[in-house]
Protein backbone atom coordinates (compact mmCIF):
# COMPACT_ATOMS: atom_id res chain seq x y z
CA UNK A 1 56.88 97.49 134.59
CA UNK A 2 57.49 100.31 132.16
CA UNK A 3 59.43 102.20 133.92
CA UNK A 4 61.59 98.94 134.66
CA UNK A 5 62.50 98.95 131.23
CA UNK A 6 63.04 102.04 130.71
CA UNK A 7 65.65 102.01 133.41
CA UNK A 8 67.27 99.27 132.46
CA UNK A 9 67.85 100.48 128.85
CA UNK A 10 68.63 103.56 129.80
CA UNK A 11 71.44 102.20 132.18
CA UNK A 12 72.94 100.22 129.42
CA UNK A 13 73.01 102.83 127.15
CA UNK A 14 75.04 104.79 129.84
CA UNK A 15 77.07 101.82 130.38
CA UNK A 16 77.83 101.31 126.54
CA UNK A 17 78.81 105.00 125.71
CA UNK A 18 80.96 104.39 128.94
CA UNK A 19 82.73 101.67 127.87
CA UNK A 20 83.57 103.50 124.52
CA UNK A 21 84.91 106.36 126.13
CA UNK A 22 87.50 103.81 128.02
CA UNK A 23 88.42 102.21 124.69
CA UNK A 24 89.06 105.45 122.34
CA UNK A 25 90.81 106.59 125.70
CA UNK A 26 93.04 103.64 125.60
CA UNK A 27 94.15 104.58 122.58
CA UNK A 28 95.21 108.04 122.95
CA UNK A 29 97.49 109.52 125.18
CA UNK A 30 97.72 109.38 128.11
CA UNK A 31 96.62 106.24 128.51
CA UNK A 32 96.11 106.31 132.19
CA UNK A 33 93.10 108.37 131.92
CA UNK A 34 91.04 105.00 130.39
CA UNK A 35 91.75 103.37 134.09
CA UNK A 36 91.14 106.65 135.64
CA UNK A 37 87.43 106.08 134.74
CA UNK A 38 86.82 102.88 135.72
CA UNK A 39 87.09 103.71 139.45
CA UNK A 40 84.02 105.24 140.58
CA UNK A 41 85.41 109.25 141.98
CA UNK A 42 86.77 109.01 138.39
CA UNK A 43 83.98 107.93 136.36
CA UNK A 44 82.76 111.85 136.55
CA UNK A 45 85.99 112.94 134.54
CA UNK A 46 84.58 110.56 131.15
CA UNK A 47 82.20 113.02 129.55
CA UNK A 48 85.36 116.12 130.43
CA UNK A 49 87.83 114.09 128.69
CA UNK A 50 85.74 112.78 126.07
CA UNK A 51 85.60 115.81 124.74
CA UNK A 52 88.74 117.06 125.19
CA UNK A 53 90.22 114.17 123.23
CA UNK A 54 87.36 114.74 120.47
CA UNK A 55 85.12 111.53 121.20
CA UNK A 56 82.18 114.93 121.56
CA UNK A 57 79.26 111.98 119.78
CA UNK A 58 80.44 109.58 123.07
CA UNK A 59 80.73 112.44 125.45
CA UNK A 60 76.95 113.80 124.21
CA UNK A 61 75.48 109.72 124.43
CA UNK A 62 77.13 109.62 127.84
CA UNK A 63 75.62 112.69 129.16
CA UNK A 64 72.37 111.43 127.22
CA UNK A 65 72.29 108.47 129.19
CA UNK A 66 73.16 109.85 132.65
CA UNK A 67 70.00 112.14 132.08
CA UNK A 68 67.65 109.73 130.94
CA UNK A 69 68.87 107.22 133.83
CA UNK A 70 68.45 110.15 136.66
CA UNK A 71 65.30 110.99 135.67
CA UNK A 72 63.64 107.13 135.01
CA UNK A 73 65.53 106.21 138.78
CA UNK A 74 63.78 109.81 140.14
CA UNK A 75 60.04 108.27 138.38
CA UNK A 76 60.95 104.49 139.68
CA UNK A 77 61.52 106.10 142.96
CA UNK A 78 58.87 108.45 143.11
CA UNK A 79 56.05 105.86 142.30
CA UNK A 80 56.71 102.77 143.96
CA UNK A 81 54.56 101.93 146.96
């Protein structure tokens, strides 16, 4: 049951920092790069042009989150029956 919340926070956090990375990439140019990484081959690029554009707190919380999901999906994984 833990674990089940850990995932799930941890998955919204990634989703959150995600969705800010779209929106301060909507406002910069070019703006294509915001749809870019909402397709999922794409969604790789969002921490790499996060930081490029200067969004480095959203680019860290990002990378954060993708850690913190991998490893609570690797635990959910490794200890269910």
């Amino acid at each position: 049951m833990w674990t089940l919340a850990q995932l799930s926070l941890s998955f919204g956090c990634l989703l959150t920092a995600h969705l800010m990375i779209v929106a301060g990439l909507a406002t910069r140019l070019p703006r294509w790069r915001a749809l870019a990484i909402l397709v999922p081959p794409g969604c790789l690029l969002a921490p790499y042009w996060a930081h490029k554009s200067g969004m480095r707190l959203r680019c860290y919380a990002w990378l954060l989150g993708c850690m913190v999901y991998g490893v609570c999906l690797g635990i959910a994984t490794w200890s269910s029956p």
